[in-house]
C-alpha atoms as a PDB file:
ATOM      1  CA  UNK A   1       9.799   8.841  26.296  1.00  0.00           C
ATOM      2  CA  UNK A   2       8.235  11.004  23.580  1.00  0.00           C
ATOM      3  CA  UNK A   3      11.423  11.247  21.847  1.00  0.00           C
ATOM      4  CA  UNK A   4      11.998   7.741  21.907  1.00  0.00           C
ATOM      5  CA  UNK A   5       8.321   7.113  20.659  1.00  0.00           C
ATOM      6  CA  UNK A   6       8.702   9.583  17.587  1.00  0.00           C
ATOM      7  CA  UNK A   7      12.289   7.885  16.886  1.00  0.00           C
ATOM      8  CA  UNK A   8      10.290   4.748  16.375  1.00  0.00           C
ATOM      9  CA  UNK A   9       7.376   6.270  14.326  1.00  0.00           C
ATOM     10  CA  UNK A  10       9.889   7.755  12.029  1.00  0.00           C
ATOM     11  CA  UNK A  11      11.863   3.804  11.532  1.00  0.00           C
ATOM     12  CA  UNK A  12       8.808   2.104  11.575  1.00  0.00           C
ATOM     13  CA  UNK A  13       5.955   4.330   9.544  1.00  0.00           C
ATOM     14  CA  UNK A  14       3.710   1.483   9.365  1.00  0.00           C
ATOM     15  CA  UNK A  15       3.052   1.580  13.478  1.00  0.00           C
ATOM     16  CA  UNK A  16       1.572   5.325  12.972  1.00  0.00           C
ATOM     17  CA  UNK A  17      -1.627   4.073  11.638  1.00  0.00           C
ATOM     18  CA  UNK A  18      -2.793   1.901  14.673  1.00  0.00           C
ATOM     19  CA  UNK A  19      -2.879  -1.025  12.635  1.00  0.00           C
ATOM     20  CA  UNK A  20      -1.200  -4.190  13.620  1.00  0.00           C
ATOM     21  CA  UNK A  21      -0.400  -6.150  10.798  1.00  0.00           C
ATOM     22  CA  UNK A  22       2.970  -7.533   9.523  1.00  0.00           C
ATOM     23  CA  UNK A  23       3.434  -7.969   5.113  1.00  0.00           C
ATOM     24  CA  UNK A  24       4.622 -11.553   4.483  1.00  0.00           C
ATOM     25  CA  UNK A  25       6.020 -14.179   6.227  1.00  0.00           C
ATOM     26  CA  UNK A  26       7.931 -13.267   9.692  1.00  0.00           C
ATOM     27  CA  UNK A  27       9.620 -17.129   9.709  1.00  0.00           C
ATOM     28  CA  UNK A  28      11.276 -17.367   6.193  1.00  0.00           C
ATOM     29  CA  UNK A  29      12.702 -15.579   3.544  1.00  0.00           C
ATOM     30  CA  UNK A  30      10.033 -13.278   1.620  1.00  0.00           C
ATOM     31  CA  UNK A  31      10.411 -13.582  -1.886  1.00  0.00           C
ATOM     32  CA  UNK A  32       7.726 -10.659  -3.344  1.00  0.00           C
ATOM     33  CA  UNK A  33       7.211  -7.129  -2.885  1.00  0.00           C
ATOM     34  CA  UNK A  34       5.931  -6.200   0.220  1.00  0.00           C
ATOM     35  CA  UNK A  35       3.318  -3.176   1.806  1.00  0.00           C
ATOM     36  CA  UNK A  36       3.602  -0.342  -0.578  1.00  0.00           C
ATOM     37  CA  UNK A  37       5.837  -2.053  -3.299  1.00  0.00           C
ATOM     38  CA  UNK A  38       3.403  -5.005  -3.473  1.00  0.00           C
ATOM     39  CA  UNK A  39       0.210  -2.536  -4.188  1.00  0.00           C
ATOM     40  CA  UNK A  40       2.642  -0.773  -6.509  1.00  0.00           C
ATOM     41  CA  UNK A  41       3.550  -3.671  -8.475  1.00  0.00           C
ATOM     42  CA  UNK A  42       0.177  -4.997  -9.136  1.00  0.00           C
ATOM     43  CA  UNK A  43      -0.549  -1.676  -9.985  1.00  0.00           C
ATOM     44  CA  UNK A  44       2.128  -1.264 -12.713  1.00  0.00           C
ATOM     45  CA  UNK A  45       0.940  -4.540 -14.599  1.00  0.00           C
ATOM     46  CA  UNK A  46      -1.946  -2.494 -15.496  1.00  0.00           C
ATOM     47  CA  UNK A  47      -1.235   0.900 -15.740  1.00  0.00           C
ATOM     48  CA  UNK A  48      -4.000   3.579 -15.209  1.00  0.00           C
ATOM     49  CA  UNK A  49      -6.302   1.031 -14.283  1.00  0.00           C
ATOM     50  CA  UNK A  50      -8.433   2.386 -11.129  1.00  0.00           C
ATOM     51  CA  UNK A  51      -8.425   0.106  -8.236  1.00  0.00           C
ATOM     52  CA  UNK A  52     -11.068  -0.178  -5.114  1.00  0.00           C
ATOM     53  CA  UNK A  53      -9.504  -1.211  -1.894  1.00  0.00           C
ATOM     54  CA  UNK A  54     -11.493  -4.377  -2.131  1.00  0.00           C
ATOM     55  CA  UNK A  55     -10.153  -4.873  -5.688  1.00  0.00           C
ATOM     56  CA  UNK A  56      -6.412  -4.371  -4.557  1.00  0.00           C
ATOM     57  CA  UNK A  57      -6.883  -6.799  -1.809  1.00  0.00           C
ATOM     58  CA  UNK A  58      -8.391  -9.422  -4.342  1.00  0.00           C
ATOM     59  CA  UNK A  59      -5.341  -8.578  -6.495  1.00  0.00           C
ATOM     60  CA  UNK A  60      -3.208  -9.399  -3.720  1.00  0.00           C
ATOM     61  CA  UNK A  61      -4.764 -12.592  -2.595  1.00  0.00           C
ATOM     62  CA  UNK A  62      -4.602 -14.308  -6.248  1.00  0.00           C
ATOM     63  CA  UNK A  63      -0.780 -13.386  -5.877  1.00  0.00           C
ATOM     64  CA  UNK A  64      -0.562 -14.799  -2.468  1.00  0.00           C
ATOM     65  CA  UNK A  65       0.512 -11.649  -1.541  1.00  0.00           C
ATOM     66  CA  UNK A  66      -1.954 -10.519   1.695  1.00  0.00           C
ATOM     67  CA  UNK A  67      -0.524  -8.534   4.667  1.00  0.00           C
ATOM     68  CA  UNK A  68      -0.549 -10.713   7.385  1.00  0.00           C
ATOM     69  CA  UNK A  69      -3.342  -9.030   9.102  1.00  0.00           C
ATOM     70  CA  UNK A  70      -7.002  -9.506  11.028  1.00  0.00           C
ATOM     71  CA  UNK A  71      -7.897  -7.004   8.288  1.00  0.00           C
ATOM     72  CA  UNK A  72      -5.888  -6.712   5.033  1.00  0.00           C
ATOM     73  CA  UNK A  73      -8.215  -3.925   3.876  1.00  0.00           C
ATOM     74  CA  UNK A  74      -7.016  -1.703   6.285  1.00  0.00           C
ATOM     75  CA  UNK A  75      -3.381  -2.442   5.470  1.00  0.00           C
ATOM     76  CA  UNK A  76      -3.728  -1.802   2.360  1.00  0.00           C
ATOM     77  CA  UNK A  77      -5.864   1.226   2.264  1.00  0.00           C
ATOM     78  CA  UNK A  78      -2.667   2.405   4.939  1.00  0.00           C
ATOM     79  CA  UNK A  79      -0.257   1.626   2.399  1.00  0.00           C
ATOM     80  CA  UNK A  80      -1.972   3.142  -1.001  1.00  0.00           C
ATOM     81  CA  UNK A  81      -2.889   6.134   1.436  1.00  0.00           C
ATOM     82  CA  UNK A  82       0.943   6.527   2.329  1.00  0.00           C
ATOM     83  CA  UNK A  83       1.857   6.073  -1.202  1.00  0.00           C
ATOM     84  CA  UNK A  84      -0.714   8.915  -2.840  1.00  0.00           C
ATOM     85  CA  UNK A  85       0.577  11.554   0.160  1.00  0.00           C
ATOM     86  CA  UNK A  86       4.136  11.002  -0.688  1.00  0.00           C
ATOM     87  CA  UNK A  87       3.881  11.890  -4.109  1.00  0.00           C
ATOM     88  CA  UNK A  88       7.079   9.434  -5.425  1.00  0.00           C
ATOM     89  CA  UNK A  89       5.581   6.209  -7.100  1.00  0.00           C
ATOM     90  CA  UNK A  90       3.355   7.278  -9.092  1.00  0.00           C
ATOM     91  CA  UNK A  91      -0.115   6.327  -7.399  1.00  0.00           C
ATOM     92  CA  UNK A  92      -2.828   8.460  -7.529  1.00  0.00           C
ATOM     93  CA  UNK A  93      -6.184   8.588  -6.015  1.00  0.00           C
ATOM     94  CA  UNK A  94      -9.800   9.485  -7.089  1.00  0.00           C
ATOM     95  CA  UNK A  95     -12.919   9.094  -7.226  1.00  0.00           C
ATOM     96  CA  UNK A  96     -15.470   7.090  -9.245  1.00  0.00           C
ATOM     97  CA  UNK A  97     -18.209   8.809 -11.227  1.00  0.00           C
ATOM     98  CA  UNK A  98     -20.829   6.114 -11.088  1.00  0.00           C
ATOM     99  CA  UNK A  99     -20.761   5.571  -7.222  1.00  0.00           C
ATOM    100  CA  UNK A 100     -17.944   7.723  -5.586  1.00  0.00           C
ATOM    101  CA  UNK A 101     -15.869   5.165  -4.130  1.00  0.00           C
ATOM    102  CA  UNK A 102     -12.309   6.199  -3.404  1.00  0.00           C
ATOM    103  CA  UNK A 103     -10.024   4.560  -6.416  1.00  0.00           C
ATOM    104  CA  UNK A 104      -6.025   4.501  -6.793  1.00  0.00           C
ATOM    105  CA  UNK A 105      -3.860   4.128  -9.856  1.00  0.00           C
ATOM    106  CA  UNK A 106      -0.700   3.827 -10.760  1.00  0.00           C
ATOM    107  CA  UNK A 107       0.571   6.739 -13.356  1.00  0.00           C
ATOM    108  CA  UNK A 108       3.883   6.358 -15.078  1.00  0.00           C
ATOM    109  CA  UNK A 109       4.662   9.844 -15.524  1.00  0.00           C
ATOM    110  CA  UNK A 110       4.236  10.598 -12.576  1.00  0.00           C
ATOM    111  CA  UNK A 111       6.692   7.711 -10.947  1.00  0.00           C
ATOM    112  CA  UNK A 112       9.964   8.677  -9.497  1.00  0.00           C
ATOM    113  CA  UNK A 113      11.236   6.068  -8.764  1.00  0.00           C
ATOM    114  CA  UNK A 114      12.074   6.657  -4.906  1.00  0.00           C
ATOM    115  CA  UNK A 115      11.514   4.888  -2.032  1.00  0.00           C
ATOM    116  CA  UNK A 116       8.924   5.763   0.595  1.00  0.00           C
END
């Protein structure tokens, strides 16, 4: 059974963090980015621009874009968390001077290009 559990981890990365949320629509077509990509792509209109989790999840909602989640914050803080420790699309992370809070940003030269 712990095979088949791992197995499903490793298709479905999004189950590791405990958080039950889906990105989009489940019923129809989805016709934006999703999870990482969406993050990403708000990110990339305003390259180098730091980010707060609450701030990314504002971004999201003017775009319509939410996770469909009791919690989008936590969705999203899974997603830009995924994206910094995979190293591929260019998203950093760091920390604010003035009050510390954790802050992401997207860097072009470090983008790859790759999928998660």
């Amino acid at each position: 059974m712990t095979l088949v559990i791992k197995g499903i981890l490793r298709l479905f990365p999004d189950l590791e963090s405990g958080d039950e949320f889906e990105w989009g629509e489940s019923d129809e077509a989805v016709e934006h980015p999703r999870g990482a990509e969406a993050v990403r792509a708000i990110m990339k209109d305003a390259p180098l621009v730091w980010y707060t989790i609450p701030e990314m999840v504002e971004a999201l909602a003017d775009r319509d874009w939410l996770p469909q989640s009791d919690n989008p914050a936590n969705a999203v803080r899974a997603a830009l968390t995924r994206a910094v420790a995979q190293g591929v699309w260019g998203v950093q992370r760091g920390r604010r001077n003035d009050d510390g809070l954790v802050v992401f940003r997207y860097n072009p030269e470090k983008d790859k290009e790759e999928p998660f």
